[in-house]
N, C-alpha and C. Protein backbone atom coordinates (compact mmCIF):
# COMPACT_ATOMS: atom_id res chain seq x y z
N UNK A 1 93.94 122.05 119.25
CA UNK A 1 93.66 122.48 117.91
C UNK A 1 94.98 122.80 117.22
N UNK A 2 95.36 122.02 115.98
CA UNK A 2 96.61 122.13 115.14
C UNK A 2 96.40 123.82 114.33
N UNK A 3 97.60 124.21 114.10
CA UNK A 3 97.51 125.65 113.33
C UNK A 3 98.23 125.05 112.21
N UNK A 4 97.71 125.34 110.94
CA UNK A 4 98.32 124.96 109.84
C UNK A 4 99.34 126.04 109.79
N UNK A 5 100.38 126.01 108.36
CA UNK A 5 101.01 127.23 107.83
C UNK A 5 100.28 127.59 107.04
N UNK A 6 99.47 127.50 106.86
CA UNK A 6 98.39 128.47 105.88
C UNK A 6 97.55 129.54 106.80
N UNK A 7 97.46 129.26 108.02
CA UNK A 7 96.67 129.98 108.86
C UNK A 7 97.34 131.25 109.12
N UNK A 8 98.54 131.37 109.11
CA UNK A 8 99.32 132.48 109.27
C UNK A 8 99.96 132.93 108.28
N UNK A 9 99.04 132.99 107.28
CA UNK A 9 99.53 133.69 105.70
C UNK A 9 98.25 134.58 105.23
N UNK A 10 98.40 135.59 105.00
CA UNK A 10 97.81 136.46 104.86
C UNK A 10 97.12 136.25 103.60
N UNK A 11 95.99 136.66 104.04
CA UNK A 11 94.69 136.04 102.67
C UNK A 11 95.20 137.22 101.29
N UNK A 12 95.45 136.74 100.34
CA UNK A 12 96.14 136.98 98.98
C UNK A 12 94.28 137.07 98.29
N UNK A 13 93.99 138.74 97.94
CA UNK A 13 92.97 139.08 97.30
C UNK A 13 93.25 138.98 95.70
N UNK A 14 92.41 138.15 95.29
CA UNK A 14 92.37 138.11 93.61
C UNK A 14 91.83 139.01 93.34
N UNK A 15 92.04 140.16 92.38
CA UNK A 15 91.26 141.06 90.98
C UNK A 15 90.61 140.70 90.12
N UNK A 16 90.08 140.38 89.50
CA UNK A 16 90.40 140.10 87.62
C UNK A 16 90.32 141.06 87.34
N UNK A 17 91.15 141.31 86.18
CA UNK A 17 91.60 142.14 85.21
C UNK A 17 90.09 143.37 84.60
N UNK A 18 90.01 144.32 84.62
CA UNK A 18 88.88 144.55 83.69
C UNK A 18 89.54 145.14 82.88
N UNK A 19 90.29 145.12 82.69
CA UNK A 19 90.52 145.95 80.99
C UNK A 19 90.23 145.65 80.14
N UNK A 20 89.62 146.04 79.93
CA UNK A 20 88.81 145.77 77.97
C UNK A 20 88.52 146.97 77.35
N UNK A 21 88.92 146.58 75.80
CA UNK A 21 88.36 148.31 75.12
C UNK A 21 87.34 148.00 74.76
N UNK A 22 86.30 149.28 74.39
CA UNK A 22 85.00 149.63 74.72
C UNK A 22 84.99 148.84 73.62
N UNK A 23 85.59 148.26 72.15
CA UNK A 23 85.34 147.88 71.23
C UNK A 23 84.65 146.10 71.77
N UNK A 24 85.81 145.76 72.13
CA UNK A 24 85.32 144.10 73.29
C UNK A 24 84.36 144.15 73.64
N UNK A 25 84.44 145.25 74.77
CA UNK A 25 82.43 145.10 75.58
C UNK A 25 81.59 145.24 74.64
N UNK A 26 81.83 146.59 73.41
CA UNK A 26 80.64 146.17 72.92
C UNK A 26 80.17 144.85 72.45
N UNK A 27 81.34 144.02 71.89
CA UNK A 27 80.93 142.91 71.11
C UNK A 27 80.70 142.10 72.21
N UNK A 28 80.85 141.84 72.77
CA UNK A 28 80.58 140.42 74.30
C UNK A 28 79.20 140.82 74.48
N UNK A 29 78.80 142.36 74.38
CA UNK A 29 77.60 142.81 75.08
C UNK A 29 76.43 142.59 74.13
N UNK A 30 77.01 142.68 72.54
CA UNK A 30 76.24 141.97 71.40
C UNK A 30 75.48 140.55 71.02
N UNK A 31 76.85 139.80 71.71
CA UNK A 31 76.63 138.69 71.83
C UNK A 31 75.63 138.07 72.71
N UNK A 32 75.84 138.60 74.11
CA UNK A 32 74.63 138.35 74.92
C UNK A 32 73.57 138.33 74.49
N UNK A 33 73.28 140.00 73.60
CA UNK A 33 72.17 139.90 73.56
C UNK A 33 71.31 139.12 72.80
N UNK A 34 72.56 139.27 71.37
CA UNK A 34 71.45 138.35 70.11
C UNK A 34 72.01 136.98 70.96
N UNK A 35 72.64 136.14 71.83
CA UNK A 35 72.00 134.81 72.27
C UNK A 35 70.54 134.76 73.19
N UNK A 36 70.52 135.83 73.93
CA UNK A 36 69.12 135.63 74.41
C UNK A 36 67.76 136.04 73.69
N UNK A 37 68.03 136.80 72.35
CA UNK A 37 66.84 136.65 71.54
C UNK A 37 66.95 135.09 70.80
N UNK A 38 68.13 134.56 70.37
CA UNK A 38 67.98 133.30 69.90
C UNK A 38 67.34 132.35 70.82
N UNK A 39 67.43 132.26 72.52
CA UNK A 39 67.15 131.72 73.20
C UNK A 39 65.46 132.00 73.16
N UNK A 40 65.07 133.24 73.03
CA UNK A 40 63.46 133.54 73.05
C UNK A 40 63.05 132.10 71.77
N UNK A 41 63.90 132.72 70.17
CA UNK A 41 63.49 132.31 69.71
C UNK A 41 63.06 130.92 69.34
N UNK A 42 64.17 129.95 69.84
CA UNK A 42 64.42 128.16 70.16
C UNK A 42 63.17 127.95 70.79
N UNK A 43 62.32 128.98 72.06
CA UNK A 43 61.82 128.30 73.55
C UNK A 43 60.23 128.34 72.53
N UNK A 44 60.03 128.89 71.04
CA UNK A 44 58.76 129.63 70.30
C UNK A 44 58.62 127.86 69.49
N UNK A 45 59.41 127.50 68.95
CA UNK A 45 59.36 126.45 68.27
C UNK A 45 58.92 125.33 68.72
N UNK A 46 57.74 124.76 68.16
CA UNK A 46 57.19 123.12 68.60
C UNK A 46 57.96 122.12 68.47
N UNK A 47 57.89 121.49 68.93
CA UNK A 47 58.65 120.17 68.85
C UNK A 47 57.86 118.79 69.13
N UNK A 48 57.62 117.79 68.33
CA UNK A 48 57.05 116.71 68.70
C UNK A 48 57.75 115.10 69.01
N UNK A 49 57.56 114.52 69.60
CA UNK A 49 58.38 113.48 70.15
C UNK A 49 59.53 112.55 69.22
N UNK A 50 59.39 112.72 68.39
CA UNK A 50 59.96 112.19 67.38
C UNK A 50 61.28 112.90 67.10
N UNK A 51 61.37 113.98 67.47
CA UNK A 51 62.33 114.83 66.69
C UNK A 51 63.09 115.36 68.31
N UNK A 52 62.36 115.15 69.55
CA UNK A 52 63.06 115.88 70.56
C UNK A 52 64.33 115.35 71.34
N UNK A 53 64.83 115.80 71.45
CA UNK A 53 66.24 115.25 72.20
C UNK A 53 65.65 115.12 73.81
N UNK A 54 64.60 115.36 74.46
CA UNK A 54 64.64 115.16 75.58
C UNK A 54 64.96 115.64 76.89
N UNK A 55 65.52 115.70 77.85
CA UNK A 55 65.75 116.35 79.42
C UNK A 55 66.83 116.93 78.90
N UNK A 56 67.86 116.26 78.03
CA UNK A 56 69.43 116.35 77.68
C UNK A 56 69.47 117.77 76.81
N UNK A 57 68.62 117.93 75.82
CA UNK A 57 68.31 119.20 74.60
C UNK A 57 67.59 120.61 75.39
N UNK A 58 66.90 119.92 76.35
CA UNK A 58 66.14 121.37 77.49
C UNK A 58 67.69 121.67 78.49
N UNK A 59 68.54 120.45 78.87
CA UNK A 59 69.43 121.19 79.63
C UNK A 59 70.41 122.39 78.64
N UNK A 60 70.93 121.58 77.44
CA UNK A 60 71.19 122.69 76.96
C UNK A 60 71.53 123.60 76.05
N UNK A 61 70.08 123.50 75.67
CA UNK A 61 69.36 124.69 74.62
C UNK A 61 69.63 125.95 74.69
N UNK A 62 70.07 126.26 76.31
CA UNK A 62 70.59 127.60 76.84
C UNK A 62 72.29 127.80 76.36
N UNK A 63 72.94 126.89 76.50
CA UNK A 63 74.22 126.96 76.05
C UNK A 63 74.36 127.38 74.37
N UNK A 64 73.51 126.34 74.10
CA UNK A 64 73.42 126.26 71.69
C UNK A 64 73.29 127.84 72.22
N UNK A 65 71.92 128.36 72.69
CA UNK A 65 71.86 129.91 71.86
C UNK A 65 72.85 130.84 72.42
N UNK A 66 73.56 130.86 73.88
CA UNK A 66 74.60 131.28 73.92
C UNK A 66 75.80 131.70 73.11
N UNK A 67 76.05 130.70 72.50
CA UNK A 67 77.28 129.89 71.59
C UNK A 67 76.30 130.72 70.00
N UNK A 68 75.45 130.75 69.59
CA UNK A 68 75.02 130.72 68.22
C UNK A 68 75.06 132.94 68.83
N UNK A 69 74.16 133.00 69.92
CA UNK A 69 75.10 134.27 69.88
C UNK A 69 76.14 135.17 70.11
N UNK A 70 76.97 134.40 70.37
CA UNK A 70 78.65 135.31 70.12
C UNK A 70 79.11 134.69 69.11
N UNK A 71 78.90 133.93 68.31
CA UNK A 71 79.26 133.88 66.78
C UNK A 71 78.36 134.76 66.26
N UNK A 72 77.13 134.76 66.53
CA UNK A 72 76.75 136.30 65.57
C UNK A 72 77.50 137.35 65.49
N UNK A 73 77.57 137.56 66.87
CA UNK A 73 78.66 138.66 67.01
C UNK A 73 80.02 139.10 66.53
N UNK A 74 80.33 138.13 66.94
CA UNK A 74 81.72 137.39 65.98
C UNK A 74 82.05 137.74 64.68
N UNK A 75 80.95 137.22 63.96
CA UNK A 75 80.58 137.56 62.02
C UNK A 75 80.37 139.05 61.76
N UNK A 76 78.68 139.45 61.42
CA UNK A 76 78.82 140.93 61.10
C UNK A 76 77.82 141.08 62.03
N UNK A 77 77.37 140.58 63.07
CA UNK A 77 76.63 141.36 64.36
C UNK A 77 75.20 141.51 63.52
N UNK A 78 74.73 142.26 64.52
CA UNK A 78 73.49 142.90 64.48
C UNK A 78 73.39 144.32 64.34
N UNK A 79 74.88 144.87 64.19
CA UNK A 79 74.29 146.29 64.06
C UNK A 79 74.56 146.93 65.24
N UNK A 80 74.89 146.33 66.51
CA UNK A 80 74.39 147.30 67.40
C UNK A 80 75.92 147.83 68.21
N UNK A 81 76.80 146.79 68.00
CA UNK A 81 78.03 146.96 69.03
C UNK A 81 78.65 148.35 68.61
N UNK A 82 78.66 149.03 67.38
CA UNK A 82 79.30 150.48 67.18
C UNK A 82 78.78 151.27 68.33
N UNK A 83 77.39 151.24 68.29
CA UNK A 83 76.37 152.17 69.30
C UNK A 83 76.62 151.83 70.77
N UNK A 84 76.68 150.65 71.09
CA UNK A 84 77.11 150.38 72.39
C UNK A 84 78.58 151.17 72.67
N UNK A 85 79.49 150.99 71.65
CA UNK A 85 81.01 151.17 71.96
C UNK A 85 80.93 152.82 71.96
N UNK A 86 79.92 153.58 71.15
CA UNK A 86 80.54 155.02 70.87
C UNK A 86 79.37 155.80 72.48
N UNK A 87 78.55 154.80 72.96
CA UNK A 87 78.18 155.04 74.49
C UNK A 87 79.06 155.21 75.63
N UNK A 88 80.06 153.75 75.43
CA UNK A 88 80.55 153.54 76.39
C UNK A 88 81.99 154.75 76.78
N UNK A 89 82.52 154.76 75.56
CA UNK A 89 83.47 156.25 75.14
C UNK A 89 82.58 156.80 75.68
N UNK A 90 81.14 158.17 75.25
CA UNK A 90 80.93 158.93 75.77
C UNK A 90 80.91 159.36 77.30
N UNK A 91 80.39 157.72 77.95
CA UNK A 91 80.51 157.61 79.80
C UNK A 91 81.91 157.66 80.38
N UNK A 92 82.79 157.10 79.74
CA UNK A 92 84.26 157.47 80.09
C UNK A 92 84.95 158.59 80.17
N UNK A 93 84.08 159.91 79.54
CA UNK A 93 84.75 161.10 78.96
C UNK A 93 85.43 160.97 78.19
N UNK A 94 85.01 160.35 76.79
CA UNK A 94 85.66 160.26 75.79
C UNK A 94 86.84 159.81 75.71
N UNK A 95 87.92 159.16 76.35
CA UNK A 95 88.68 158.43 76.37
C UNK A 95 88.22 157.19 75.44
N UNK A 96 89.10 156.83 74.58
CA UNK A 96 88.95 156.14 73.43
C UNK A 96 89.65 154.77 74.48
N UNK A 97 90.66 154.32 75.44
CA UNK A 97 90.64 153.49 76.25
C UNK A 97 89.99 153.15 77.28
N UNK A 98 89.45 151.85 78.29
CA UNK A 98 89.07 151.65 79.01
C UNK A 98 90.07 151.73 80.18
């Protein structure tokens, strides 16, 4: 059995980063959400053969409302990311950084 030089290198643990200010999460966390009410709302709509895109538009219909919600978010939201952000401060002990 050959031993590479990789075998005797010590496994190098990745992090990712979490730093984000509470202002970010809220908006990412906005975004989620109004894409998965857009996603409710796409799955409500009829569609008849004429007009459907097919296997290709069901794969991904999940992505469009994704994408349509973090541009909501993006623009003027829904209203909700202040409330999320002045939560997430309060769980931190008020630290205005993450």
């Amino acid at each position: 059995m050959a031993i590479s030089p990789l075998d005797s290198m010590p496994a190098r643990q990745v992090v990712p980063s979490t730093q984000k200010s509470p202002a970010a999460v809220a908006q990412e966390f906005e975004g989620v959400f109004a894409g998965q009410i857009t996603k409710i709302l796409m799955e409500t709509v009829e569609q008849d053969d004429s007009f459907s895109g097919g296997h290709g538009e069901e794969m991904f219909k999940g992505i469009l409302a994704e994408q349509i919600g973090n541009q909501i978010a993006k623009g003027s939201g829904l209203g909700i990311a202040p409330a999320v952000e002045a939560q997430i401060i309060r769980l931190q002990g008020g630290a205005g950084n993450a």
